[in-house]
N, C-alpha and C. Protein backbone atom coordinates (compact mmCIF):
# COMPACT_ATOMS: atom_id res chain seq x y z
N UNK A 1 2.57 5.51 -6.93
CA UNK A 1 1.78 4.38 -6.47
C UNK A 1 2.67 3.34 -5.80
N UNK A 2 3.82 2.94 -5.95
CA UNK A 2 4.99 2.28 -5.62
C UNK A 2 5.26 2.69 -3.96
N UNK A 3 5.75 3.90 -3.74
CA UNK A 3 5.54 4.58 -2.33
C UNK A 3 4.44 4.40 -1.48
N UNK A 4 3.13 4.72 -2.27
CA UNK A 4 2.60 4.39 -1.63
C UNK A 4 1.53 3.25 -1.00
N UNK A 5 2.08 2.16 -1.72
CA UNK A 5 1.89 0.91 -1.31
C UNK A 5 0.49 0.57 -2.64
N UNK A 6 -0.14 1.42 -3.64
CA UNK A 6 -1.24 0.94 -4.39
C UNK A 6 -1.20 0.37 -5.42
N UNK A 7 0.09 0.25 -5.97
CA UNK A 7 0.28 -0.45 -6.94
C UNK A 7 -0.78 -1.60 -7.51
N UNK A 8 -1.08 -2.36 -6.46
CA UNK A 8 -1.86 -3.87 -6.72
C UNK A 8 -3.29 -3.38 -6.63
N UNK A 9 -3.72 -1.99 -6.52
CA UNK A 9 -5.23 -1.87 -6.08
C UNK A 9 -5.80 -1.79 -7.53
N UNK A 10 -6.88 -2.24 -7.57
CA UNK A 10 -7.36 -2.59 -8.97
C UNK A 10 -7.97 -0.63 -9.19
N UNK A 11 -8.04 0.17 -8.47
CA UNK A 11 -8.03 1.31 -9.57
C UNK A 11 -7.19 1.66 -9.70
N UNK A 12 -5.16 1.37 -9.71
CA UNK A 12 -4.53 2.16 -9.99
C UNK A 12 -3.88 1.66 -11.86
N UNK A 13 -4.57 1.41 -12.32
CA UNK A 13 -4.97 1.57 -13.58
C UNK A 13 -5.85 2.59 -14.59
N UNK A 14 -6.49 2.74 -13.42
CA UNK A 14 -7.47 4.30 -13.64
C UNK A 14 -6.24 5.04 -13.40
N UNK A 15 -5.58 5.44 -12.35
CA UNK A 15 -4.98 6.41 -12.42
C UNK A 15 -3.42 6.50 -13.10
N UNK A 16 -3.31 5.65 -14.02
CA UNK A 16 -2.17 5.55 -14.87
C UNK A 16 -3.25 6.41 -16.01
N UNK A 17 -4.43 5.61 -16.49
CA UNK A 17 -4.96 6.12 -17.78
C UNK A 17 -5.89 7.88 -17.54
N UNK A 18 -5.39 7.72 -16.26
CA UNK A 18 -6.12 9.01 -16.44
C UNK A 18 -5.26 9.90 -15.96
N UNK A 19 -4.18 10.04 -16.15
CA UNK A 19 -2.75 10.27 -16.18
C UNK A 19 -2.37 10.68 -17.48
N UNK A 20 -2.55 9.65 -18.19
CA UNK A 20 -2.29 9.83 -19.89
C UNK A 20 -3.21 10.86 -20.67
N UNK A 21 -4.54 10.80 -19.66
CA UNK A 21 -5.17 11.34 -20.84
C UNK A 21 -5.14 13.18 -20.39
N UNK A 22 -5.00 13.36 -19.56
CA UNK A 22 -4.21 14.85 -18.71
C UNK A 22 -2.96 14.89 -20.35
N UNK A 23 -2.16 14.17 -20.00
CA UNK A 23 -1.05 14.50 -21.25
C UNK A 23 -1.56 14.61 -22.35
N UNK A 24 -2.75 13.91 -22.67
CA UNK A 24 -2.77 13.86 -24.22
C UNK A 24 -3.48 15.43 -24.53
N UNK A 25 -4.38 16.14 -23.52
CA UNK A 25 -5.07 17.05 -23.66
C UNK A 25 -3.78 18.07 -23.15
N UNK A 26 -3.84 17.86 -22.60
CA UNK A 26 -2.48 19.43 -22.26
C UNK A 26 -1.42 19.14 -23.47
N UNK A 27 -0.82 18.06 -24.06
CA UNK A 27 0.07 18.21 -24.89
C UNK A 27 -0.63 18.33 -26.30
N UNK A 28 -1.79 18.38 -26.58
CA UNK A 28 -2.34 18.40 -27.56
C UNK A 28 -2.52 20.05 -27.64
N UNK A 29 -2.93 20.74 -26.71
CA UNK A 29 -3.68 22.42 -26.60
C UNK A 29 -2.56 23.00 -26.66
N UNK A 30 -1.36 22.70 -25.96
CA UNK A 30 0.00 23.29 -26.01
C UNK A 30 0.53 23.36 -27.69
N UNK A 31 0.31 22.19 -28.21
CA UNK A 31 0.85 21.72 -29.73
C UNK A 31 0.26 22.18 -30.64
N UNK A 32 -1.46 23.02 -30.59
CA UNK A 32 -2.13 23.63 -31.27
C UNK A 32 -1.57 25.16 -31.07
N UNK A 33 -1.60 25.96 -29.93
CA UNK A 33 -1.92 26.59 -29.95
C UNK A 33 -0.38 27.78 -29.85
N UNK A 34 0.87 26.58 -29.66
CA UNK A 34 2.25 27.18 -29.93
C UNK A 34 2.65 26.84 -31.14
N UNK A 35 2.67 25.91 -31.64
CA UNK A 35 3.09 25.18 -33.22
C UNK A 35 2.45 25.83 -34.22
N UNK A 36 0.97 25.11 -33.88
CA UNK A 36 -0.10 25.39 -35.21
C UNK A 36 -0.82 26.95 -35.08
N UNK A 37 -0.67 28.10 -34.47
CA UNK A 37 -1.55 28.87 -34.31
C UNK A 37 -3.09 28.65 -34.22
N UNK A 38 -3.37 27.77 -33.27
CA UNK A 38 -4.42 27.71 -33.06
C UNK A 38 -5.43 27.18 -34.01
N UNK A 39 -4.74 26.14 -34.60
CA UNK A 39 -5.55 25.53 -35.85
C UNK A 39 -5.14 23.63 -35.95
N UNK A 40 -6.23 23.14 -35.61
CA UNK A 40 -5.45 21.33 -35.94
C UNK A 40 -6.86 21.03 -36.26
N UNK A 41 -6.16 19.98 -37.51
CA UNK A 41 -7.28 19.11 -37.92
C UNK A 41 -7.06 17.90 -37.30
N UNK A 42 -8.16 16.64 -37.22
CA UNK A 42 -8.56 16.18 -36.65
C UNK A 42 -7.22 14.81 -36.95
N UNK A 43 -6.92 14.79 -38.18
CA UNK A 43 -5.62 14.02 -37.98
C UNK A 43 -4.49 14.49 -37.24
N UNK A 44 -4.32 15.46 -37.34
CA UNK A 44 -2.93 16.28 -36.71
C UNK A 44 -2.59 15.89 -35.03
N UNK A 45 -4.41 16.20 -34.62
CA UNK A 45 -4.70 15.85 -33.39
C UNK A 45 -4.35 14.85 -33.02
N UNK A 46 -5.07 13.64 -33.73
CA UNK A 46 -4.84 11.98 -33.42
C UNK A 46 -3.25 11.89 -33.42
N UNK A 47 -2.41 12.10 -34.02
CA UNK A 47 -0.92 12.29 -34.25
C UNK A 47 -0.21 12.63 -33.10
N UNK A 48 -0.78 13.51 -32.69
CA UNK A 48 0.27 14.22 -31.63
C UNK A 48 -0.59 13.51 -30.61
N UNK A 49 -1.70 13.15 -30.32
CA UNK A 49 -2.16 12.08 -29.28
C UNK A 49 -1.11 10.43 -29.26
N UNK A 50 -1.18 10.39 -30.44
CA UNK A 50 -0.96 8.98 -30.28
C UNK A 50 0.99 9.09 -29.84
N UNK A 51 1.87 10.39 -30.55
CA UNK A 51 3.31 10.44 -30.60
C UNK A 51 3.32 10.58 -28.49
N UNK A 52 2.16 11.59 -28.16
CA UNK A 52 1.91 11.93 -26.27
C UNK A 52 2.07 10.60 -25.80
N UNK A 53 1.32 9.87 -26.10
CA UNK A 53 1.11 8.26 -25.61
C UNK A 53 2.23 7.24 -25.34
N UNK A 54 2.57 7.19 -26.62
CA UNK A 54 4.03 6.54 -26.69
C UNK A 54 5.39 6.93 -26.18
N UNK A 55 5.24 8.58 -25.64
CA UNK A 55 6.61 8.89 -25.33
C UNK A 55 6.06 8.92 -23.87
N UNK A 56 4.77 8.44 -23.27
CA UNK A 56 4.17 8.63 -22.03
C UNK A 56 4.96 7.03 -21.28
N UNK A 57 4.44 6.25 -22.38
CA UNK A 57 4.71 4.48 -22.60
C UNK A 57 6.43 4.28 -22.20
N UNK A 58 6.75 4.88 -23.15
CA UNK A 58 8.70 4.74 -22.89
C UNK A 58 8.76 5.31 -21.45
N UNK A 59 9.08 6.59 -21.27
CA UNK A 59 8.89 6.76 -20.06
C UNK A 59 8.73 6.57 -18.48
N UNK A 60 7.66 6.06 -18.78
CA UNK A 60 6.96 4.77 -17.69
C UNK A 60 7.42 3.53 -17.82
N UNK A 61 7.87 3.00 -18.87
CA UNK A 61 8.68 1.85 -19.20
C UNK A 61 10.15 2.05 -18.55
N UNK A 62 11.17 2.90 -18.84
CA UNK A 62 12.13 3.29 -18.55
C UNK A 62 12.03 3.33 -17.17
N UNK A 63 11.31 3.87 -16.39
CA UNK A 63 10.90 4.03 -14.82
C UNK A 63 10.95 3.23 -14.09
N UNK A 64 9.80 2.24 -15.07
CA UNK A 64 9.72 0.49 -14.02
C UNK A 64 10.77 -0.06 -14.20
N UNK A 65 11.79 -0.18 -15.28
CA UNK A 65 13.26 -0.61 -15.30
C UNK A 65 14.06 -0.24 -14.38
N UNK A 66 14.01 0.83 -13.97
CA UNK A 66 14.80 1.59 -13.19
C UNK A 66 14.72 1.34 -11.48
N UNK A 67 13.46 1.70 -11.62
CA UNK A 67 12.44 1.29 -10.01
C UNK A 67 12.98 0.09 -9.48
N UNK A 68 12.32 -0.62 -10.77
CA UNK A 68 11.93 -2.15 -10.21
C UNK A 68 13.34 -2.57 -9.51
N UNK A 69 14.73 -2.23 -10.56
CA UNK A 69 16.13 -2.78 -10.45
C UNK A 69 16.61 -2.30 -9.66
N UNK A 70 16.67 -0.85 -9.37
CA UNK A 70 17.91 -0.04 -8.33
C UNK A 70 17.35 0.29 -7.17
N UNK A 71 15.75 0.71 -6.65
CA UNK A 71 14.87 1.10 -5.78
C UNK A 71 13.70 0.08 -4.89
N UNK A 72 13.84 -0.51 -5.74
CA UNK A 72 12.52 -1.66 -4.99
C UNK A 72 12.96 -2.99 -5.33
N UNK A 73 13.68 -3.72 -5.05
CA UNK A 73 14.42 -4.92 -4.98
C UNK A 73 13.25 -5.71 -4.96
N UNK A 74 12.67 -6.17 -4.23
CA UNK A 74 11.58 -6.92 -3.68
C UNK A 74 10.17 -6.52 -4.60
N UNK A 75 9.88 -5.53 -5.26
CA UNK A 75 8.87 -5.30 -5.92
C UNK A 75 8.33 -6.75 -6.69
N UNK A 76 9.54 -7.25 -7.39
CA UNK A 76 9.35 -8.25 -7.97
C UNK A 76 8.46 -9.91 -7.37
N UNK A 77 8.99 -9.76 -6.23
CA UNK A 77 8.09 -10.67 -5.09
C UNK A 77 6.91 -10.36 -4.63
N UNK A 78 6.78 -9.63 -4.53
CA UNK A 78 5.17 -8.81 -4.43
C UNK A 78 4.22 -9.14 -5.91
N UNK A 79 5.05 -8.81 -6.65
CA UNK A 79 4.29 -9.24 -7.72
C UNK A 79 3.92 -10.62 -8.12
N UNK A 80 4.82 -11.67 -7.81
CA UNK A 80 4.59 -12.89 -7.81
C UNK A 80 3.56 -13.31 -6.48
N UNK A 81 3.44 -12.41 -5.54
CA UNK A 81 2.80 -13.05 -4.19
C UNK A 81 1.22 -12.47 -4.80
N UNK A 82 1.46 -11.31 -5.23
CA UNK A 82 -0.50 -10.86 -6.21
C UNK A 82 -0.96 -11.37 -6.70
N UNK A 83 -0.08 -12.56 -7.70
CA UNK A 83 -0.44 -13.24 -8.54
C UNK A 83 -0.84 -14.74 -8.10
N UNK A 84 0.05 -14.92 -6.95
CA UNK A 84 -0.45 -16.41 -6.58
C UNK A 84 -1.32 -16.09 -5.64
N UNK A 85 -1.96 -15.00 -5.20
CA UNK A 85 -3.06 -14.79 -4.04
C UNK A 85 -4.38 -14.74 -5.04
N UNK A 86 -4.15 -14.15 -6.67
CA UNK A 86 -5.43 -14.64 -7.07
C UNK A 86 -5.51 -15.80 -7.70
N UNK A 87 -4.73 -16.40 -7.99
CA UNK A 87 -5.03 -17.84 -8.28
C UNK A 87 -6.00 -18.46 -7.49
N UNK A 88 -5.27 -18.45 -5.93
CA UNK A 88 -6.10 -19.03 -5.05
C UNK A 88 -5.18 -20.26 -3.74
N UNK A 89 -6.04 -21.28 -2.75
CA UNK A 89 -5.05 -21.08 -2.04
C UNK A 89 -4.50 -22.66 -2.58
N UNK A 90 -4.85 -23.51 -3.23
CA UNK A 90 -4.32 -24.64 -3.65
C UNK A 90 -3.18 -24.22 -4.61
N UNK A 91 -1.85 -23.96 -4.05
CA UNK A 91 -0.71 -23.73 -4.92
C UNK A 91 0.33 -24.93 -5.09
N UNK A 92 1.02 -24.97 -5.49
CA UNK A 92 2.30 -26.04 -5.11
C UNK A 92 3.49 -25.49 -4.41
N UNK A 93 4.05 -26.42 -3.93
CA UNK A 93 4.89 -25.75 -2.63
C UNK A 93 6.07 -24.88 -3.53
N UNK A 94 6.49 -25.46 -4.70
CA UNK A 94 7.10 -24.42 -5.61
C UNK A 94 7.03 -23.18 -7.01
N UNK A 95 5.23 -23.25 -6.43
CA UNK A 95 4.89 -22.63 -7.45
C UNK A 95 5.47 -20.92 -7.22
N UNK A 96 5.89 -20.25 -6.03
CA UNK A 96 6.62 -19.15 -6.02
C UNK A 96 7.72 -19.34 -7.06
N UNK A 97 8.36 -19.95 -6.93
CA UNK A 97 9.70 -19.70 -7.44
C UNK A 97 9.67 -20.29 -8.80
N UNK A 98 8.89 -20.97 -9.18
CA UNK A 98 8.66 -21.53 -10.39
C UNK A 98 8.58 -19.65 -11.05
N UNK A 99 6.92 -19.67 -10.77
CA UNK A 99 6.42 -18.11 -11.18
C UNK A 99 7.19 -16.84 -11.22
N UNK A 100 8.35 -16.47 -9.89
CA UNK A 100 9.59 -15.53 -9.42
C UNK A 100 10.23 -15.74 -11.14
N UNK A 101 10.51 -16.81 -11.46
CA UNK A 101 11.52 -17.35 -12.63
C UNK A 101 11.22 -16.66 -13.36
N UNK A 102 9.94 -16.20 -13.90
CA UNK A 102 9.72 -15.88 -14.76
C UNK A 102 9.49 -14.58 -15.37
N UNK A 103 9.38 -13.88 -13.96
CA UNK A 103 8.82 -12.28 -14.03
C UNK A 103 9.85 -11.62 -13.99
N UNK A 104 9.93 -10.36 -14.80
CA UNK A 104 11.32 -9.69 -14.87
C UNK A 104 10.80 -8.40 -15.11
N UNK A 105 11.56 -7.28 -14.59
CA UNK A 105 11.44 -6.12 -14.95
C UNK A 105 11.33 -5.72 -16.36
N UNK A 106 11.78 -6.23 -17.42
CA UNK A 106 11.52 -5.75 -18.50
C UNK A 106 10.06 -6.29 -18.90
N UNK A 107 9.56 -7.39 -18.15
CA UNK A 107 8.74 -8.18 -18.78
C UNK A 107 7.54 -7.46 -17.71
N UNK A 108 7.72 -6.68 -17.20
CA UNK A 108 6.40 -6.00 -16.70
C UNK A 108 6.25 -4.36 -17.69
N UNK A 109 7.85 -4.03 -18.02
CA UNK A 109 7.71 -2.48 -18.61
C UNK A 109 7.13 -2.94 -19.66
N UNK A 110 7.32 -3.75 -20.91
CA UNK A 110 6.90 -3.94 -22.13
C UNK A 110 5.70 -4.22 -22.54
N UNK A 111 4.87 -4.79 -21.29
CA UNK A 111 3.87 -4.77 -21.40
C UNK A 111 2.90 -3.66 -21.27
N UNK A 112 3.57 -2.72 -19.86
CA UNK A 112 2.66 -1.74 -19.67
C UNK A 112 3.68 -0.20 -20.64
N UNK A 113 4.10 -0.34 -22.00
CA UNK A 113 4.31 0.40 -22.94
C UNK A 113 3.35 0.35 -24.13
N UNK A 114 3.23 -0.90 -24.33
CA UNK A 114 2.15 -1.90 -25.13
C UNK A 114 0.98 -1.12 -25.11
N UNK A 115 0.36 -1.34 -23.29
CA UNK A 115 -0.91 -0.87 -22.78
C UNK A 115 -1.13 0.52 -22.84
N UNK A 116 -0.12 1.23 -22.62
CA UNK A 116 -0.26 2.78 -22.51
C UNK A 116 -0.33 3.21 -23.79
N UNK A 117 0.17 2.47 -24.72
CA UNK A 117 0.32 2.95 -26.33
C UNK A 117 -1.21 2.96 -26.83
N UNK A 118 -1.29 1.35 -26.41
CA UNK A 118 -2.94 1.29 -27.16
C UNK A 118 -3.94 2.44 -26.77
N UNK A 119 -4.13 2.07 -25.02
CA UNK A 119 -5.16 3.28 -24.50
C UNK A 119 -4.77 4.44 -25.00
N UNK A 120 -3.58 4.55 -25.15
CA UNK A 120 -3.15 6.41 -25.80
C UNK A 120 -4.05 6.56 -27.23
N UNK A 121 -3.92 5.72 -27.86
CA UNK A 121 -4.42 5.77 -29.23
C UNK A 121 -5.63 5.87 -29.03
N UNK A 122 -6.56 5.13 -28.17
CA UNK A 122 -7.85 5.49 -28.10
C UNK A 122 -8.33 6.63 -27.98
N UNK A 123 -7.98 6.81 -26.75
CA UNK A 123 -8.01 7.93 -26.01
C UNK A 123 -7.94 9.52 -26.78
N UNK A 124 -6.83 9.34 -27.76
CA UNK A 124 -6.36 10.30 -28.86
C UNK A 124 -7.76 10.23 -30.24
N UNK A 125 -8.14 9.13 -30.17
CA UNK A 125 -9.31 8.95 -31.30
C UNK A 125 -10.32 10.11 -30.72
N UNK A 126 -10.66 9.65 -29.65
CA UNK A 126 -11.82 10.16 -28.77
C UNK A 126 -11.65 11.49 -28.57
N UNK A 127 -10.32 11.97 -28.04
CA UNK A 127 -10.54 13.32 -27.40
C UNK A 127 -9.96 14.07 -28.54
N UNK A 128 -9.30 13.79 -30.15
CA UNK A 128 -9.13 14.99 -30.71
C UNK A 128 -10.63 15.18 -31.79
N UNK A 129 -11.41 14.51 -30.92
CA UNK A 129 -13.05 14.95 -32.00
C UNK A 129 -13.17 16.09 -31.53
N UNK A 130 -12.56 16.48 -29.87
CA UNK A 130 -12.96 17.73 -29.08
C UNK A 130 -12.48 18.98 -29.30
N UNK A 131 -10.60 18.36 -29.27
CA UNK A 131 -9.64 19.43 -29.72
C UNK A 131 -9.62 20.05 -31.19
N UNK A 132 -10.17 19.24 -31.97
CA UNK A 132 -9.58 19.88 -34.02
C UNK A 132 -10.14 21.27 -33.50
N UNK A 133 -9.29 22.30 -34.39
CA UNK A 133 -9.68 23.54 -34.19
C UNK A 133 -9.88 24.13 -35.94
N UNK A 134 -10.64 24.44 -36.63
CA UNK A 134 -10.74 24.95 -38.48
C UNK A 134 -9.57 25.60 -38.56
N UNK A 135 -9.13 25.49 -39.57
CA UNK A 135 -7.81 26.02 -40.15
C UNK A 135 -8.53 27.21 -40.74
């Protein structure tokens, strides 16, 4: 999304979470059906949903650290210019750099580790009602 310029489009949040949830179902059917012989109960499921999620979270965390610092220099200004375009157009002449001050690459990964964790967990509630397989 970075490449290709969508980062700021309000569905590329859909396609982070629907990203995750591809992992949580492929790493869940893989984890039943090589591990467990084809047998998970409905906790086991939630488990290995929620462990998919979080190592989805680091990951993607580790990435935007990486991105943001060595590959996209300027990402960080973009992000402050998204943010003062929805505010609106009465800004102060230093409200960029006030706002710039504050935003940091870690302080965008930690949040969206946070986010990916939670939705993972949901997501893992929801879809191992589908996956449990009877022991």
């Amino acid at each position: 999304m970075y490449l290709a310029g969508v980062y700021f489009a309000p569905w590329s949040m859909a396609v982070s979470v629907g990203v995750l949830f591809l992992c949580i179902v492929v790493g869940t059917s893989w984890y039943t059906a090589r591990v467990l012989n084809s047998a998970i109960t409905y906790p086991q499921a939630v488990l290995v949903g929620m462990t998919i999620s979080v190592c989805t979270g680091l990951v993607y965390a580790c990435y935007n650290v990486m991105t943001i610092s060595f590959f996209y220099p300027h990402f960080l200004d973009e992000v402050v210019r998204a943010r003062l375009a929805e505010t609106g157009p009465q800004q102060s002449p230093g409200a960029f750099a006030a706002m710039r001050a504050q935003v940091s690459a870690t302080g965008i990964a930690i949040p969206n580790l946070v986010r990916l964790s939670v939705f993972g967990t949901v997501l893992s509630l929801v879809t191992s009602l589908f996956l449990k397989r009877k022991m």
